[in-house]
Protein backbone atom coordinates (compact mmCIF):
# COMPACT_ATOMS: atom_id res chain seq x y z
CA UNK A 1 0.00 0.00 0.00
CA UNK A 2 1.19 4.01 -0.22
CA UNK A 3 2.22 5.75 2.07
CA UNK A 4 0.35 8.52 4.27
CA UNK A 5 -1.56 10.94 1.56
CA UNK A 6 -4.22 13.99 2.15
CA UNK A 7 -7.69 13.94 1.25
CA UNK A 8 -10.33 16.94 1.71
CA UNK A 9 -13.84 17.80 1.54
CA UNK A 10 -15.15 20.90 0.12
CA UNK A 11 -17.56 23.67 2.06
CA UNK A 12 -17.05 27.25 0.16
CA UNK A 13 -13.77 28.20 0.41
CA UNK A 14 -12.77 26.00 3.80
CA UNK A 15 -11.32 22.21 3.21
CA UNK A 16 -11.52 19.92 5.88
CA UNK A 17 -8.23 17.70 5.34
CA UNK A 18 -7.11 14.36 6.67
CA UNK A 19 -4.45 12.52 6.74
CA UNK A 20 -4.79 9.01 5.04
CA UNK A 21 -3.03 6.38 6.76
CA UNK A 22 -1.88 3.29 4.28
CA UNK A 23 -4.91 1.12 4.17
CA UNK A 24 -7.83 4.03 3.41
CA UNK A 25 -8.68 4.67 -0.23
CA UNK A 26 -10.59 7.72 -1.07
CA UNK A 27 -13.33 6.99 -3.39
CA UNK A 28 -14.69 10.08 -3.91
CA UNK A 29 -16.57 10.10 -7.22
CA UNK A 30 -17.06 14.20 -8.63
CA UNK A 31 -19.74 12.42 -11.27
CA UNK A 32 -21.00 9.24 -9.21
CA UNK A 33 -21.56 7.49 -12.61
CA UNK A 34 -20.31 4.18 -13.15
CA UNK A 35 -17.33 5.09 -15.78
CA UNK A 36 -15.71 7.27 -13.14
CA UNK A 37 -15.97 4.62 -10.52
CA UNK A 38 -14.69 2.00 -12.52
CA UNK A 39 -12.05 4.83 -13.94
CA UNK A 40 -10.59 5.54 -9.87
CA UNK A 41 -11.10 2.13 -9.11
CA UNK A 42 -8.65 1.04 -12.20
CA UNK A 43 -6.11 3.60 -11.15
CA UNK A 44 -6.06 2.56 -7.37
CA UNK A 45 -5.52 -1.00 -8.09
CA UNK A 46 -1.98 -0.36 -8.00
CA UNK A 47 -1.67 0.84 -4.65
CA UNK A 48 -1.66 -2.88 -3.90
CA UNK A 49 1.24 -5.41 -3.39
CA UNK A 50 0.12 -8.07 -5.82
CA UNK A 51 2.53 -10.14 -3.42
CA UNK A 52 0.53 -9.37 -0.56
CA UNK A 53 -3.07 -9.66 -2.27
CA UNK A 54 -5.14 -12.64 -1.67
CA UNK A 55 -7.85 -11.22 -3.68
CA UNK A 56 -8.00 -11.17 -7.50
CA UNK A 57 -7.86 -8.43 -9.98
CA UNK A 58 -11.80 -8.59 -11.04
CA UNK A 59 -12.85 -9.03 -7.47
CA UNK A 60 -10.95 -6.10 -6.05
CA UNK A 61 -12.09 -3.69 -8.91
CA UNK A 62 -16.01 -4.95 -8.55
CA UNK A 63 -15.51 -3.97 -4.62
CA UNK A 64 -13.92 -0.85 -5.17
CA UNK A 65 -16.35 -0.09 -8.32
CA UNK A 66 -19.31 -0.49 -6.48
CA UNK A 67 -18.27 0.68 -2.86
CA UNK A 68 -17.77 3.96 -4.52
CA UNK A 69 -20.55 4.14 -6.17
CA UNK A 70 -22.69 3.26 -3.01
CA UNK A 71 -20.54 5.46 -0.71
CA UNK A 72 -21.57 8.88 -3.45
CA UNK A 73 -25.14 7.80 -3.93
CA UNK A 74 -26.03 10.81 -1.83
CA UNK A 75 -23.12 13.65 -2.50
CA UNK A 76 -21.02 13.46 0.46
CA UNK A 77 -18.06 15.66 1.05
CA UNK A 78 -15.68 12.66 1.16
CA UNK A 79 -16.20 9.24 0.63
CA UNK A 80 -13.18 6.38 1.47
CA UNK A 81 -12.75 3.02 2.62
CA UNK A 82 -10.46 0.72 4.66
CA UNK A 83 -8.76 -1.92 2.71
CA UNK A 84 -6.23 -4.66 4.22
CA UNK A 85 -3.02 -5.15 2.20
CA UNK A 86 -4.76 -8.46 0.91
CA UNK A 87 -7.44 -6.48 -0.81
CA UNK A 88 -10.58 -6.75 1.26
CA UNK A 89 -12.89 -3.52 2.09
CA UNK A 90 -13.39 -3.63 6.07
CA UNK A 91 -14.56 -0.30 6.79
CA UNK A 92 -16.38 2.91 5.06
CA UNK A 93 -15.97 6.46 5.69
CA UNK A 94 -18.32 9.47 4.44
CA UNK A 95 -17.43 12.48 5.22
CA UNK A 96 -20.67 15.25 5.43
CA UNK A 97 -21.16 19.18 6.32
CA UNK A 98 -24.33 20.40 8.04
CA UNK A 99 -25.61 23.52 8.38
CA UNK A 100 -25.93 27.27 6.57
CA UNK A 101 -24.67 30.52 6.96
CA UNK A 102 -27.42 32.34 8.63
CA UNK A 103 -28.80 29.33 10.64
CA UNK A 104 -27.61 28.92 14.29
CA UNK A 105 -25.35 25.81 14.51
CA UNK A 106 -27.01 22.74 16.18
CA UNK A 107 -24.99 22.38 19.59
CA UNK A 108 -22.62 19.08 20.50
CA UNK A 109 -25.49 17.61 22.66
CA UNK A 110 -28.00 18.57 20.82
CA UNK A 111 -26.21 16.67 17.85
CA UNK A 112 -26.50 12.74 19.42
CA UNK A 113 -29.66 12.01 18.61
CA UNK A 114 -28.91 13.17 14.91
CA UNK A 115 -25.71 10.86 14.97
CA UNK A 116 -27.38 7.54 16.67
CA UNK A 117 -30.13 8.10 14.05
CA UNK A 118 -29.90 5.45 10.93
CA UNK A 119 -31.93 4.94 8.18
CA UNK A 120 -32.49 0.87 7.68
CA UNK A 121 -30.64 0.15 11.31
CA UNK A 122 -31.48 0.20 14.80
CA UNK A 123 -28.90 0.68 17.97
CA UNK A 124 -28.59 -1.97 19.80
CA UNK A 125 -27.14 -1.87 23.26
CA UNK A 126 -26.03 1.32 24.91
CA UNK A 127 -23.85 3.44 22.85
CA UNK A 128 -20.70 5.33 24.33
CA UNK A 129 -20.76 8.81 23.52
CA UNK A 130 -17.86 11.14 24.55
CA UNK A 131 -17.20 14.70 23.96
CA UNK A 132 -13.97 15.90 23.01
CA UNK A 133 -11.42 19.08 22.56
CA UNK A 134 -9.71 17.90 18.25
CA UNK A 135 -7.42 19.80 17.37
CA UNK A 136 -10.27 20.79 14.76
CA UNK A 137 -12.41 21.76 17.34
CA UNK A 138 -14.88 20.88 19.67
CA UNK A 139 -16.57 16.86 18.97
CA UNK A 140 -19.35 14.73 19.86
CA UNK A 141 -18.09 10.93 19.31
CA UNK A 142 -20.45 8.33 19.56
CA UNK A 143 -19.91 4.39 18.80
CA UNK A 144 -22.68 1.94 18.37
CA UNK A 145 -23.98 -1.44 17.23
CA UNK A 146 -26.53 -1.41 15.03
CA UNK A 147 -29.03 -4.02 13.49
CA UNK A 148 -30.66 -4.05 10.30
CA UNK A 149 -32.71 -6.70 8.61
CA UNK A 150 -31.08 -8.69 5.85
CA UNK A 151 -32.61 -8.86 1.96
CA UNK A 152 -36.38 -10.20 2.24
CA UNK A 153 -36.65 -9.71 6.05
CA UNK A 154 -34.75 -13.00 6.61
CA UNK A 155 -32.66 -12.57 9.72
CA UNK A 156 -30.31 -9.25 10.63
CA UNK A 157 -26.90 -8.40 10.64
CA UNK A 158 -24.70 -6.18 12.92
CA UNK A 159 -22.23 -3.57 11.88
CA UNK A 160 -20.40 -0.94 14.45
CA UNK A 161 -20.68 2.44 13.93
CA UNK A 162 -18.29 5.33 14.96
CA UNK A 163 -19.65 8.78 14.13
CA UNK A 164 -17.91 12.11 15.16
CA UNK A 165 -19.64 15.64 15.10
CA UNK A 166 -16.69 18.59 15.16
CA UNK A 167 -17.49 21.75 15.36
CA UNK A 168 -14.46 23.37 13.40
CA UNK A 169 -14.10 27.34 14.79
CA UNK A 170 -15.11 30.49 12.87
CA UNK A 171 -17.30 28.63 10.75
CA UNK A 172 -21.08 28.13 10.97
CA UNK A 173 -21.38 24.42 9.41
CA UNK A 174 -20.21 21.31 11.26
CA UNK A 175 -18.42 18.32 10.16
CA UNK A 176 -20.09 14.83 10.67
CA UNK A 177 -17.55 11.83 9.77
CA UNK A 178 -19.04 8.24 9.86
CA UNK A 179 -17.24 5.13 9.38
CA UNK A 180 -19.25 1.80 9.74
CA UNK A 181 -18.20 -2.25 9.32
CA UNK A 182 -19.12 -5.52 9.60
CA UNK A 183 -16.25 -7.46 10.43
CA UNK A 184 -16.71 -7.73 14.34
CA UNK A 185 -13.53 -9.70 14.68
CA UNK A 186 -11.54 -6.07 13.44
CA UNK A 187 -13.24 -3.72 15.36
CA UNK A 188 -10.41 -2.65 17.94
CA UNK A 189 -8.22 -2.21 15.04
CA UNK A 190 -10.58 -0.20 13.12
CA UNK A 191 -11.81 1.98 16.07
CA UNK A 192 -8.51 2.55 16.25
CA UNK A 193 -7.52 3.83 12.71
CA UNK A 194 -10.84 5.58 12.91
CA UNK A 195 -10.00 7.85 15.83
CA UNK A 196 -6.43 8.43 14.60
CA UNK A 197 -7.65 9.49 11.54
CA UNK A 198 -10.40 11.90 12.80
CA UNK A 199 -7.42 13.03 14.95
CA UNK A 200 -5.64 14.15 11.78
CA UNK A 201 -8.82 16.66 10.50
CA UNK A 202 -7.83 20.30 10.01
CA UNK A 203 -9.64 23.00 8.68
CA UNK A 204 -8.13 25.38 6.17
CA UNK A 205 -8.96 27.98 3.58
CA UNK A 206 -8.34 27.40 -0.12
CA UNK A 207 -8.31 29.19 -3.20
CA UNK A 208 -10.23 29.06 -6.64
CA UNK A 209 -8.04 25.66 -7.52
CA UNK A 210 -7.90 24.20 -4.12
CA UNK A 211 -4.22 25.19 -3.08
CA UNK A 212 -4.02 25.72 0.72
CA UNK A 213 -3.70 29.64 1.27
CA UNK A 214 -0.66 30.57 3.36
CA UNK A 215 1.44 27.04 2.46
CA UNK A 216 4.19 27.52 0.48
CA UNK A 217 5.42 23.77 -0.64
């Protein structure tokens, strides 16, 4: 895999940036239209160690086709995903921006309900919720299990959910990240890359091509 590489999301002329760890692949998709995908999906097949793969070429580029196309179905900010050096997709990221200029900003505790909310899932359990001082700003982190029925109403399945809230300074919108997964027998190592990552999320202003203003490499 490649090394550490930055990734942003767009709202007017701020960026939140990460830094991506080796593993996460940003799938972003400008278009969300299947070309594109299967365009960025083509080109990030080489970030793996055929050595170290122990899935093949036409698997890996139907996951990564369509887990960007369902991470963009709805216009995020930033859509990525975890993938082990083998070649299998563990975890999803979107990355989301709330709010307008001239509406008050929704407050960290007010957030948690929005954040344990979910579609076609249920919590299960108590969640752990935590609020935090990032070096972005002020957070709401929550982490839950949630259930969801399977195709047909046959049974359910679990995933975990970590979802942050920051509240980046000086701005009025705030920042919702969201990674989810299945594989239960992973989850300390991806809550782990999850909050490291979050930990990496800056705020800066851009210009008209996306250069960083004030950074001079």
């Amino acid at each position: 895999m490649v090394d550490a590489n930055e990734a942003g999301s767009p709202v007017g002329d701020q960026v939140t940036r990460f830094e991506f760890q080796p593993g996460w692949i940003d799938l972003t998709l400008e278009h969300r239209i299947q070309a594109e995908a299967v365009g960025l999906a083509g080109a990030v097949m080489g970030r793996f160690n055929r050595l170290e793969r122990t899935v093949d070429d036409r698997a890996l580029l139907n996951d990564l086709v369509e887990r960007a196309l369902f991470l963009n179905s709805d216009s995020p900010d930033l859509a990525a995903a975890y993938y082990t050096p083998g070649g299998v997709g563990l975890a999803d990221l979107r990355v989301d921006s709330f709010g307008a200029e001239d509406d008050p900003r929704t407050s960290p505790a007010e957030v948690v309900p929005l954040l344990l909310d979910w579609s076609n899932a249920k919590v299960v359990g108590e969640p752990d919720i935590r609020y935090l001082d990032l070096d972005a700003g002020p957070a709401v982190r929550v982490q839950a299990m949630l259930k969801s029925k399977r195709m047909l109403g046959f049974g359910a399945k679990l995933a975990e959910l970590v979802r942050y809230a920051v509240f980046p300074p000086g701005v009025s919108h705030m920042v919702v990240v969201t990674v989810t997964w299945q594989s239960m027998a992973a989850s300390d190592e991806l809550v782990r890359l999850t909050d490291e990552l979050v930990s990496t999320m800056r705020q800066v202003s851009v210009d008209s091509e996306g250069n960083e203003l004030g950074r001079s490499d």
